[in-house]
C-alpha atoms as a PDB file:
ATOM      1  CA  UNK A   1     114.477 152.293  45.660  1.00  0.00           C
ATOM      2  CA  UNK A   2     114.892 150.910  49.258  1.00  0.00           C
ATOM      3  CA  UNK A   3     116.714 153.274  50.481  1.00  0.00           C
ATOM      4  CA  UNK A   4     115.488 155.201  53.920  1.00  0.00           C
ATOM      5  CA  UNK A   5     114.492 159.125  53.439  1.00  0.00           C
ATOM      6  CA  UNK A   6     112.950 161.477  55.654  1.00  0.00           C
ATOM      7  CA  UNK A   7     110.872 164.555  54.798  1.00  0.00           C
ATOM      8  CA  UNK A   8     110.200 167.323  56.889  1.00  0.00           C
ATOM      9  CA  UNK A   9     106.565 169.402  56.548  1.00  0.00           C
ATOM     10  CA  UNK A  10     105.848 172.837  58.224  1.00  0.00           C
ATOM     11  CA  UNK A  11     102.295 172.306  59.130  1.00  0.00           C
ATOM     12  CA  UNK A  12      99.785 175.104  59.349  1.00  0.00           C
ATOM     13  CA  UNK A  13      96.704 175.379  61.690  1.00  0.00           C
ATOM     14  CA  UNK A  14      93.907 173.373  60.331  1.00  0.00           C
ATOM     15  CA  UNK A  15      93.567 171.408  56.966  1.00  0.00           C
ATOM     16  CA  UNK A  16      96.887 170.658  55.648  1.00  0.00           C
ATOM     17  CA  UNK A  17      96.004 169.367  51.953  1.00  0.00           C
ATOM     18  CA  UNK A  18      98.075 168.457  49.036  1.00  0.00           C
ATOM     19  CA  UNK A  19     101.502 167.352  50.862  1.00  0.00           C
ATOM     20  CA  UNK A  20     103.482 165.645  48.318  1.00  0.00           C
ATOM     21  CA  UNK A  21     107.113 163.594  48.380  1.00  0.00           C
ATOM     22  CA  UNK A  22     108.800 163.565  45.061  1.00  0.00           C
ATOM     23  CA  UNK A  23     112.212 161.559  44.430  1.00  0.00           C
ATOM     24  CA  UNK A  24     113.970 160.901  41.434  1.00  0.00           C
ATOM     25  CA  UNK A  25     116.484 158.462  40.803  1.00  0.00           C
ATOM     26  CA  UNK A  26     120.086 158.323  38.951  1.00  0.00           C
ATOM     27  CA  UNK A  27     118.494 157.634  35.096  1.00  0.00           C
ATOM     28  CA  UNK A  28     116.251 160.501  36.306  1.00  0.00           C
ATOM     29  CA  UNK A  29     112.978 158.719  36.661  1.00  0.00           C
ATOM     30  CA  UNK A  30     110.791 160.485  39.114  1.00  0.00           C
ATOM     31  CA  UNK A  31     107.552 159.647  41.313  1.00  0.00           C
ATOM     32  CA  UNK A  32     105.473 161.691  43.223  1.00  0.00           C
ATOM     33  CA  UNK A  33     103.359 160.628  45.848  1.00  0.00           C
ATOM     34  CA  UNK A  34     100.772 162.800  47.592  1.00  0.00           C
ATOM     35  CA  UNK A  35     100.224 162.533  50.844  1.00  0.00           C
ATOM     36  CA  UNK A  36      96.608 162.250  53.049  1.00  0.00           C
ATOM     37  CA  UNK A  37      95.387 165.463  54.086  1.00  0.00           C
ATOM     38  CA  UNK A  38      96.423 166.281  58.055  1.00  0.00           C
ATOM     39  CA  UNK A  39      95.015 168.525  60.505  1.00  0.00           C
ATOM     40  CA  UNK A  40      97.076 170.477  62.522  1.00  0.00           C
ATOM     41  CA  UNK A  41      94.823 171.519  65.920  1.00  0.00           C
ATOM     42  CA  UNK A  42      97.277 173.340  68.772  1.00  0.00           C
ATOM     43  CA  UNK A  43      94.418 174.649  70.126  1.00  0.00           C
ATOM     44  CA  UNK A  44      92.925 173.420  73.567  1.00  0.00           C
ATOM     45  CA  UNK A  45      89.132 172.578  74.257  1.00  0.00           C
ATOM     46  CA  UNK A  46      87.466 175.756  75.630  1.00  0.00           C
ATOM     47  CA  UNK A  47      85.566 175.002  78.499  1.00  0.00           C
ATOM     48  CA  UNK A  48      82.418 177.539  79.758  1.00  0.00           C
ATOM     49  CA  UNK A  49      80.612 176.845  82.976  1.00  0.00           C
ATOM     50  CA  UNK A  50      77.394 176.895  82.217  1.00  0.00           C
ATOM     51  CA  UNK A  51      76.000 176.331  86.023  1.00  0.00           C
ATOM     52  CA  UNK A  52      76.784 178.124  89.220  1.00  0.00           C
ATOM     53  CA  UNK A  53      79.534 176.887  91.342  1.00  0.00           C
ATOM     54  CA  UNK A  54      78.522 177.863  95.302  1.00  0.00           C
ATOM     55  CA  UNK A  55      80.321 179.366  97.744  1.00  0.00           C
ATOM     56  CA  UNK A  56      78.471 177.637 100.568  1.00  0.00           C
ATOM     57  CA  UNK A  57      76.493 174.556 100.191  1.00  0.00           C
ATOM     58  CA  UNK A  58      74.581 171.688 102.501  1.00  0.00           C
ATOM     59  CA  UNK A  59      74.663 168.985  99.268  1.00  0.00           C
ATOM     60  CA  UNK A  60      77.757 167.070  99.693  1.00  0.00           C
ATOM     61  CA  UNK A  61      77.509 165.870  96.129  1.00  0.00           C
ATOM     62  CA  UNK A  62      77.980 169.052  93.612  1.00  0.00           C
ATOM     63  CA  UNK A  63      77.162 168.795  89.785  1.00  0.00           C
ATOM     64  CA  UNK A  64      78.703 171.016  87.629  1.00  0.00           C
ATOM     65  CA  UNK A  65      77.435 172.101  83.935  1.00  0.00           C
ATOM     66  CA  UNK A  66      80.177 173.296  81.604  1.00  0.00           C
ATOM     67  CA  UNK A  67      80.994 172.706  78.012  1.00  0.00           C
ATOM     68  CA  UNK A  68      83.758 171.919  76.236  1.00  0.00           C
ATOM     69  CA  UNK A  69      84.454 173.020  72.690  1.00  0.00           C
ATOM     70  CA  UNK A  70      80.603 173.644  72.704  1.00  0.00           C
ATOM     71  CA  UNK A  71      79.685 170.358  73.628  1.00  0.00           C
ATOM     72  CA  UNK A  72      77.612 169.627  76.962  1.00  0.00           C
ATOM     73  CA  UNK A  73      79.723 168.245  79.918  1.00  0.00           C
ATOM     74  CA  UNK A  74      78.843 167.387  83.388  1.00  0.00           C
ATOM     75  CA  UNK A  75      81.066 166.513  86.239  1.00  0.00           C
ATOM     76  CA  UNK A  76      80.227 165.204  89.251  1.00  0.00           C
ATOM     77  CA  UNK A  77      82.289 166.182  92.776  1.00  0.00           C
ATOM     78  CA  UNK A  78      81.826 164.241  96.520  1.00  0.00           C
ATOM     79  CA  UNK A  79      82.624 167.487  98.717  1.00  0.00           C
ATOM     80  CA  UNK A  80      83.796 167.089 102.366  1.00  0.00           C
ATOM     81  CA  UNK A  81      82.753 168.724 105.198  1.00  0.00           C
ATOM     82  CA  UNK A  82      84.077 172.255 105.356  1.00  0.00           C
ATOM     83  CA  UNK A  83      86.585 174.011 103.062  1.00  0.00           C
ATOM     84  CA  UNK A  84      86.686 172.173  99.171  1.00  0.00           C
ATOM     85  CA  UNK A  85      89.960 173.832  97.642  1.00  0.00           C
ATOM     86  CA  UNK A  86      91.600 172.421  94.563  1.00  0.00           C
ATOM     87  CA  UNK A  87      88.548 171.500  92.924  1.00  0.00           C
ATOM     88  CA  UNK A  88      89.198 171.401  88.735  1.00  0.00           C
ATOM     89  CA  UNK A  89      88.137 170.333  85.502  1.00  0.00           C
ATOM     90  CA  UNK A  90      89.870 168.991  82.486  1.00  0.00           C
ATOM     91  CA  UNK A  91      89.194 168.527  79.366  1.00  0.00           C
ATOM     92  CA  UNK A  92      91.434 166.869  76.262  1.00  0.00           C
ATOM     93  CA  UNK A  93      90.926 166.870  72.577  1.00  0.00           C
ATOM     94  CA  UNK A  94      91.099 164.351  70.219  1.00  0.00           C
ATOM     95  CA  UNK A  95      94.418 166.172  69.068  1.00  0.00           C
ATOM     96  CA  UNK A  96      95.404 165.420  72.872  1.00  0.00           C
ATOM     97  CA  UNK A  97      95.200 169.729  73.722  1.00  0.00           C
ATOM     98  CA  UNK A  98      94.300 169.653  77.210  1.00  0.00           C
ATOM     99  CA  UNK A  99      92.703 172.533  79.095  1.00  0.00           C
ATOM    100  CA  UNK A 100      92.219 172.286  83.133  1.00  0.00           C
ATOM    101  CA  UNK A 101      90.371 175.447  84.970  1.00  0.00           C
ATOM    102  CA  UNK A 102      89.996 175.586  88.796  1.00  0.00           C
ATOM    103  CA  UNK A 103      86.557 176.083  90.535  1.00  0.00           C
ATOM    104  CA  UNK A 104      85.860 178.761  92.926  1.00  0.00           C
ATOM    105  CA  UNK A 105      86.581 177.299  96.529  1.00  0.00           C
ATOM    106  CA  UNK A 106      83.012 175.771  97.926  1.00  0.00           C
ATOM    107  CA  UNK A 107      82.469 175.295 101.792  1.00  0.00           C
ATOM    108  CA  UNK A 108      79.850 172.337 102.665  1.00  0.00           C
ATOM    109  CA  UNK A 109      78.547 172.757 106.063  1.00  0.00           C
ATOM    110  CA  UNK A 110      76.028 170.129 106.757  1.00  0.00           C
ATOM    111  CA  UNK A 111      75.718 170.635 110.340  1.00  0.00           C
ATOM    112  CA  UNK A 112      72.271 172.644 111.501  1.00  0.00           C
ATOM    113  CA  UNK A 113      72.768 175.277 113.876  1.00  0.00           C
ATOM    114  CA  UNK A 114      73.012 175.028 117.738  1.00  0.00           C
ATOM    115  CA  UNK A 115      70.041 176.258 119.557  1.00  0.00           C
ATOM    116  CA  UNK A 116      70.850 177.078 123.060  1.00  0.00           C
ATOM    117  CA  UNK A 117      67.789 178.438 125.593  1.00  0.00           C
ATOM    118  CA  UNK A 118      69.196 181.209 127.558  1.00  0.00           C
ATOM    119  CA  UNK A 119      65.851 181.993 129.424  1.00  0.00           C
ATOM    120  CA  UNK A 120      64.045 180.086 131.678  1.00  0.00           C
ATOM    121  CA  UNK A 121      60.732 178.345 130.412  1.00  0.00           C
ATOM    122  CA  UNK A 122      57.901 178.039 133.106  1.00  0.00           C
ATOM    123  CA  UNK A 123      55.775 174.958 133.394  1.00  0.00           C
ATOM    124  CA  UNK A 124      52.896 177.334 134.914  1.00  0.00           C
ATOM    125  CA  UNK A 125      52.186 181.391 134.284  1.00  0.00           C
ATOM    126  CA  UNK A 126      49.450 184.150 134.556  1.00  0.00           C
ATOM    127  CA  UNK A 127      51.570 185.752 131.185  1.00  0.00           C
ATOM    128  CA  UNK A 128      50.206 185.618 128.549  1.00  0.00           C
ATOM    129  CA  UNK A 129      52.595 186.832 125.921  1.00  0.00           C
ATOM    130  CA  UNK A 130      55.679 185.005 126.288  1.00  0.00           C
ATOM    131  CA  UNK A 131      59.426 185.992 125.579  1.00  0.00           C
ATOM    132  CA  UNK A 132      62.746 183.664 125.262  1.00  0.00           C
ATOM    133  CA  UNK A 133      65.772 184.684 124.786  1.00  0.00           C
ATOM    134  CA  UNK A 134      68.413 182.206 123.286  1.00  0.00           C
ATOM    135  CA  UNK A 135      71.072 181.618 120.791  1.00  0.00           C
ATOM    136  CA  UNK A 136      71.579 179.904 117.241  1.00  0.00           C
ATOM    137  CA  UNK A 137      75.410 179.176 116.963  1.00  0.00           C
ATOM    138  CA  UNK A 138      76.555 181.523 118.973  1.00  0.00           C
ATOM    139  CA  UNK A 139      74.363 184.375 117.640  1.00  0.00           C
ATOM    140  CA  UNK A 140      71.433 185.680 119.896  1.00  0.00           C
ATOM    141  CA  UNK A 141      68.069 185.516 119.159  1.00  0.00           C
ATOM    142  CA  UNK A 142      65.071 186.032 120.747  1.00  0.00           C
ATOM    143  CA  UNK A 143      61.176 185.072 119.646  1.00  0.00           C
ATOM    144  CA  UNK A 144      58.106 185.850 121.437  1.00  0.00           C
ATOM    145  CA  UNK A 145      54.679 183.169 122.135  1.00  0.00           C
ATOM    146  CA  UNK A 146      51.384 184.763 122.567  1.00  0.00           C
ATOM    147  CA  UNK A 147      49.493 181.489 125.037  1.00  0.00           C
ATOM    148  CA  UNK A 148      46.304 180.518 125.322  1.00  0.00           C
ATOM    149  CA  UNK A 149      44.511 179.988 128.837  1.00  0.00           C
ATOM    150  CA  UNK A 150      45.089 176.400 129.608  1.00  0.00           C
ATOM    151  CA  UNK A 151      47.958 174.065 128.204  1.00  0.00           C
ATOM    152  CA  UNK A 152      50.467 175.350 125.368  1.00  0.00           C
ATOM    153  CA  UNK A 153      52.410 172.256 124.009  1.00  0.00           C
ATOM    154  CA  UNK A 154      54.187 171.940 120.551  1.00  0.00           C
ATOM    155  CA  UNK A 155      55.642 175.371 120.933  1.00  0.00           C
ATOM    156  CA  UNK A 156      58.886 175.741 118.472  1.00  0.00           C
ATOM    157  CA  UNK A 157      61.646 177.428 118.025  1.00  0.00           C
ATOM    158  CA  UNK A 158      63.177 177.029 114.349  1.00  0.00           C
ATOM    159  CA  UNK A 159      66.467 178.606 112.837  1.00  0.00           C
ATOM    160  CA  UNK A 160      68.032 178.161 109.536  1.00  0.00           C
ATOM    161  CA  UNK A 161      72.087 178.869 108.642  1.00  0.00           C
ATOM    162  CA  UNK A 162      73.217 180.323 105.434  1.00  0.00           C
ATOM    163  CA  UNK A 163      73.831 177.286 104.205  1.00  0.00           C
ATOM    164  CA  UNK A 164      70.121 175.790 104.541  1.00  0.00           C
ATOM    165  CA  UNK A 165      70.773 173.782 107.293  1.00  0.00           C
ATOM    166  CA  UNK A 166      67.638 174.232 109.944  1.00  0.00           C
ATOM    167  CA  UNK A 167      67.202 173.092 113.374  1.00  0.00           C
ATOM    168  CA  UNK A 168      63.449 172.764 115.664  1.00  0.00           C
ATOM    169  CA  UNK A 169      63.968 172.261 119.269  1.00  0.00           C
ATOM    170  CA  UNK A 170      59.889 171.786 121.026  1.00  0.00           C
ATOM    171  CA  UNK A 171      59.566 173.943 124.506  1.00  0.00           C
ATOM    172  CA  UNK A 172      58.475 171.863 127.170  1.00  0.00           C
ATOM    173  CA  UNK A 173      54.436 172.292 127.892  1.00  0.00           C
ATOM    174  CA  UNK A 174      53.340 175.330 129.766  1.00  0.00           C
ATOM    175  CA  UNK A 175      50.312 176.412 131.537  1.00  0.00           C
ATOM    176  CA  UNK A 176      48.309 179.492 131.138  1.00  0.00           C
ATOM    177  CA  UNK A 177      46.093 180.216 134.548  1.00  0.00           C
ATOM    178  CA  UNK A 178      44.393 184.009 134.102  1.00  0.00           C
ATOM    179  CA  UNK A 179      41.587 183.239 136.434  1.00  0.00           C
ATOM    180  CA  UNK A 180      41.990 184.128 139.651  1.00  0.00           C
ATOM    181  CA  UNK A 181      40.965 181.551 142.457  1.00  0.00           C
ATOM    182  CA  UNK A 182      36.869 181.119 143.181  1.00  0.00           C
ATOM    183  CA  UNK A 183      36.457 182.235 146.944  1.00  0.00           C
ATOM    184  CA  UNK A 184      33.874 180.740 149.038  1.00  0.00           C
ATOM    185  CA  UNK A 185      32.489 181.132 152.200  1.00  0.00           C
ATOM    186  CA  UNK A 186      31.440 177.910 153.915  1.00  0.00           C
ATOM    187  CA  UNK A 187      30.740 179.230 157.430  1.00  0.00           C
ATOM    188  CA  UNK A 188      27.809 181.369 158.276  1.00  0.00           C
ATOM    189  CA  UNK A 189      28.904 185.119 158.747  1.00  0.00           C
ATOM    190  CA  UNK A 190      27.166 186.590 161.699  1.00  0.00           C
ATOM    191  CA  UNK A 191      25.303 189.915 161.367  1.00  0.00           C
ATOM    192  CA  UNK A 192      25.449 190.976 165.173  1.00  0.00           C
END
């Protein structure tokens, strides 16, 4: 009849159904009032990874597959160039349970590896099998060209790192010469 009251509930996980408030007064008339049914949720949003997160990557732009509660999620991540610590995802419920799990750390390396020559490479030779010795970030390496008589341009060398970076560096031209020079005699060659 005006006057303020309070009433306290225990609530239960899930449906909550058939909450009621009584009060009677001094002549002893009572009312009962039932309340809408509530849902208690304390429980936070599961989240499953439903893609692979990399260790090492070249794509500086990761998307990760997950779900939430069993519903499809993406999330999208700019990565930086080298170590990518810290990286998370959250979700939150409509009942405002929040869940947050950390990705595995992910290293981008964008930069293709360093060829370096470490033999010479001759313009001309009577070889005809090749080999060059150099180095791909540090790493030696060697590869070996089988020529052809005459000129041998376009010749690569080509290495990849783990992350898929590759790198093609061209050889400078060479000459194959097998045939030994023509002689001939111009002067007459006496007899006696």
């Amino acid at each position: 009849d005006g006057v303020a009251r309070t009433s306290a509930f225990a609530l239960t996980e899930g449906d909550n159904e058939g909450l009621t408030i009584s009060e009677t007064d001094l002549a002893g008339n009572s009312t009962t009032i039932t309340l809408s049914d509530i849902t208690l949720d304390t429980i936070a949003p599961a989240i499953t990874l439903t893609s692979s997160i990399p260790s090492l990557t070249n794509q500086s732009s990761l998307t990760v597959h997950y779900t939430s509660d069993g519903v499809a999620r993406t999330s999208a991540f700019a990565l930086t160039e080298g170590d990518n610590e810290g990286l998370t995802i959250s979700e939150t419920d409509s009942a405002g349970n929040s869940t947050t799990i950390a990705l595995s750390d992910i290293t981008l390396d964008t930069i293709p590896p360093a060829i370096t020559l470490t033999s010479s490479i001759p313009s001309l030779t009577n070889q005809s099998s090749l080999t060059l010795d150099y180095t791909s970030d540090g790493v030696a390496g060697s590869t070996v060209f089988t020529l052809t008589e005459g000129d041998n341009s376009s010749l690569t060398i080509s290495e990849a790192d783990l992350a898929g970076n590759s790198k093609t560096i061209t050889l400078s031209d060479i000459t194959l010469d097998t045939i030994p020079p023509a002689i001939t005699i111009l002067s007459a060659i006496p007899s006696l």
